[in-house]
C-alpha atoms as a PDB file:
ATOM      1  CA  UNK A   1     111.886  95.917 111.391  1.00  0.00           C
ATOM      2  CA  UNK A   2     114.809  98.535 111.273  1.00  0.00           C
ATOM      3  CA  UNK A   3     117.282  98.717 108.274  1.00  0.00           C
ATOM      4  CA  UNK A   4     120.595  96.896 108.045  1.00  0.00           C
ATOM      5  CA  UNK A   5     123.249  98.324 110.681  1.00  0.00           C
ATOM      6  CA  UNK A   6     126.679  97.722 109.008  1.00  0.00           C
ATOM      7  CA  UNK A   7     129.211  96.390 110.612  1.00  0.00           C
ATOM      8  CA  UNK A   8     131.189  99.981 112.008  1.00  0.00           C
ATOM      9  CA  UNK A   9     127.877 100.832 113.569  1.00  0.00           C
ATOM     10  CA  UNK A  10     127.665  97.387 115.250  1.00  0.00           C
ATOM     11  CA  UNK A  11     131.327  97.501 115.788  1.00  0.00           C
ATOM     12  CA  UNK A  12     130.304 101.207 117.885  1.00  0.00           C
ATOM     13  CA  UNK A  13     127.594  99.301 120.192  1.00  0.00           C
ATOM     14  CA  UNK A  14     128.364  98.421 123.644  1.00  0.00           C
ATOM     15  CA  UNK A  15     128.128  94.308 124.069  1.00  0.00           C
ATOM     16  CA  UNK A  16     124.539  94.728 125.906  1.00  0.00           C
ATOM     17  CA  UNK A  17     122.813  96.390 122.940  1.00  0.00           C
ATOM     18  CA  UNK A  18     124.260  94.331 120.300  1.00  0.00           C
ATOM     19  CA  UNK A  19     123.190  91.388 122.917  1.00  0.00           C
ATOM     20  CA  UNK A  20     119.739  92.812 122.620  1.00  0.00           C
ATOM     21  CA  UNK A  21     119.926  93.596 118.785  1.00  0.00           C
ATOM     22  CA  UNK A  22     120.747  89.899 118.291  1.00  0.00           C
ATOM     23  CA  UNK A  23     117.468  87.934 120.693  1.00  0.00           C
ATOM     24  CA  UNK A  24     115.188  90.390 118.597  1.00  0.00           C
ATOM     25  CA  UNK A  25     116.514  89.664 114.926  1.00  0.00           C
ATOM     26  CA  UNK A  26     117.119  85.661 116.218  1.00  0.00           C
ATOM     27  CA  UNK A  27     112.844  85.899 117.402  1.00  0.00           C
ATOM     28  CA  UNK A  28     111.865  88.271 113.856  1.00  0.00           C
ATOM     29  CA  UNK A  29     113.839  85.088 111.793  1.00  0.00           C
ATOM     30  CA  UNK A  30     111.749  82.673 113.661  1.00  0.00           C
ATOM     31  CA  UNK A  31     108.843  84.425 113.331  1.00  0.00           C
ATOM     32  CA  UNK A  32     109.701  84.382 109.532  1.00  0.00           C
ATOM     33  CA  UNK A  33     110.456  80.748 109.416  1.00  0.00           C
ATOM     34  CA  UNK A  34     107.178  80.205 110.344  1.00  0.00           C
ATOM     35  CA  UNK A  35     105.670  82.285 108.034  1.00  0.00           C
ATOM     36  CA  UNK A  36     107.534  81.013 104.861  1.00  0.00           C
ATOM     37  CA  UNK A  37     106.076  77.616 105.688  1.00  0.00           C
ATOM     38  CA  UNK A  38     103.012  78.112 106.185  1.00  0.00           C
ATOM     39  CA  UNK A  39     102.602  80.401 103.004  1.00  0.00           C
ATOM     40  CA  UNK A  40     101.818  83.470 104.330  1.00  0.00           C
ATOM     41  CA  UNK A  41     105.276  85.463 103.733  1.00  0.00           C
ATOM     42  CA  UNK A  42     106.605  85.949 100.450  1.00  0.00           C
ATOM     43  CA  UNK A  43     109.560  87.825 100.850  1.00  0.00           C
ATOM     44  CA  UNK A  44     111.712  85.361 101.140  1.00  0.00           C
ATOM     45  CA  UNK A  45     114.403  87.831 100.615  1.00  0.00           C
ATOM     46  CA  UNK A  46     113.886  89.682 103.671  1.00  0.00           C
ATOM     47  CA  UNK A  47     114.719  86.303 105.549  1.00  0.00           C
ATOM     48  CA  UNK A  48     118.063  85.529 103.747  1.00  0.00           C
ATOM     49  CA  UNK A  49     118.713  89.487 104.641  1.00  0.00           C
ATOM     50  CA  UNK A  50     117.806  89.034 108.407  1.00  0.00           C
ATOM     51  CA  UNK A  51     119.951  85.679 108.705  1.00  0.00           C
ATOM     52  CA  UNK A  52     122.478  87.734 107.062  1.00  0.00           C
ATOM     53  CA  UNK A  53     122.628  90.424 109.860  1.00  0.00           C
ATOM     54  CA  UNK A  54     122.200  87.764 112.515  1.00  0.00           C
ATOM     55  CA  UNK A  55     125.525  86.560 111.380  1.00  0.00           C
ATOM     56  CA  UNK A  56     127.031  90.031 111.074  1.00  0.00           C
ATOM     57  CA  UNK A  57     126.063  90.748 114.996  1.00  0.00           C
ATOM     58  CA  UNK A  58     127.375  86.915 116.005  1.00  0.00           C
ATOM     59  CA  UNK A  59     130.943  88.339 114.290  1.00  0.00           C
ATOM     60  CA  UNK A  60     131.058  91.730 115.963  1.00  0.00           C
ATOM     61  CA  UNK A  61     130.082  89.977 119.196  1.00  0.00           C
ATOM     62  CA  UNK A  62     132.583  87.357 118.993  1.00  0.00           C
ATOM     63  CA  UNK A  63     135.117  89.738 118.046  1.00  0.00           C
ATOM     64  CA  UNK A  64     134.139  92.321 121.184  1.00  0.00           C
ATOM     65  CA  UNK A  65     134.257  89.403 123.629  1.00  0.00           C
ATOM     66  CA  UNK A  66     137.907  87.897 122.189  1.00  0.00           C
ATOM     67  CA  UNK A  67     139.192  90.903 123.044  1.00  0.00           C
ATOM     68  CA  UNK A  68     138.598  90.548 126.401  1.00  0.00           C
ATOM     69  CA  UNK A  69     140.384  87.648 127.004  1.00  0.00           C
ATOM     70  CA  UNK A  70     144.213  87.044 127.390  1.00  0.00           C
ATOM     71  CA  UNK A  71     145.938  86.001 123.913  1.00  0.00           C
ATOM     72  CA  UNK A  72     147.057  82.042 124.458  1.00  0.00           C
ATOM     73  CA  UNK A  73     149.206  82.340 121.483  1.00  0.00           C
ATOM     74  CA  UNK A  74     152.573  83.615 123.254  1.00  0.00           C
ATOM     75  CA  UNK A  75     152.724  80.672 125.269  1.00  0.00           C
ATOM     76  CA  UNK A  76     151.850  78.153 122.567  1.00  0.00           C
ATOM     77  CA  UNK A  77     154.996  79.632 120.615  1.00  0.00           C
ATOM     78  CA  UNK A  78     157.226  79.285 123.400  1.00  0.00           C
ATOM     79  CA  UNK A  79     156.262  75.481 123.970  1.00  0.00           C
ATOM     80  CA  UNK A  80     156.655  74.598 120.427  1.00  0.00           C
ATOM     81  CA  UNK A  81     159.754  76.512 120.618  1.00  0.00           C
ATOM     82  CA  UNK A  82     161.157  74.123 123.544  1.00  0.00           C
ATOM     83  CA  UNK A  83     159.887  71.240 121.534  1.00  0.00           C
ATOM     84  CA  UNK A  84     161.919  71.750 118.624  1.00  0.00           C
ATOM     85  CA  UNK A  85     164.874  72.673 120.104  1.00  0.00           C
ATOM     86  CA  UNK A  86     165.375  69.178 122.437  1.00  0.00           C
END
């Protein structure tokens, strides 16, 4: 597979590629999975570093998509402000 992207360079992919990025790492780990049971992969490293990166791209995608949306914070301050003052 293709080496470890850190997290600036998935930070720099539009939301469709890293969409892509993640379905083939999430199919190589399951692939892997399979292997490591039945004995016939032995770098088991290589999985721990995969499920690492899967989690890297779930964080950068998170992030990208969070920023889309309208904060809710300002108007949970102003309702615990009301609250306090009565």
């Amino acid at each position: 597979m293709t080496a470890t992207t850190t997290i600036t360079e998935l930070r720099a992919m539009p939301i469709s590629d890293l969409r892509k990025e993640l379905r083939i790492h999430q199919t190589h780990v399951r692939k892997m999975r399979l292997q490591i049971t039945m004995n016939t992969e032995k770098d088991t490293g290589r999985y721990r570093r995969e499920k690492k990166q899967i989690a890297r791209m779930m964080m950068v995608l998170g992030e990208k998509t969070d920023l889309k949306k309208e904060p809710k914070t300002a108007t949970v301050s102003v309702r615990k402000k009301a609250m306090r003052s009565s």
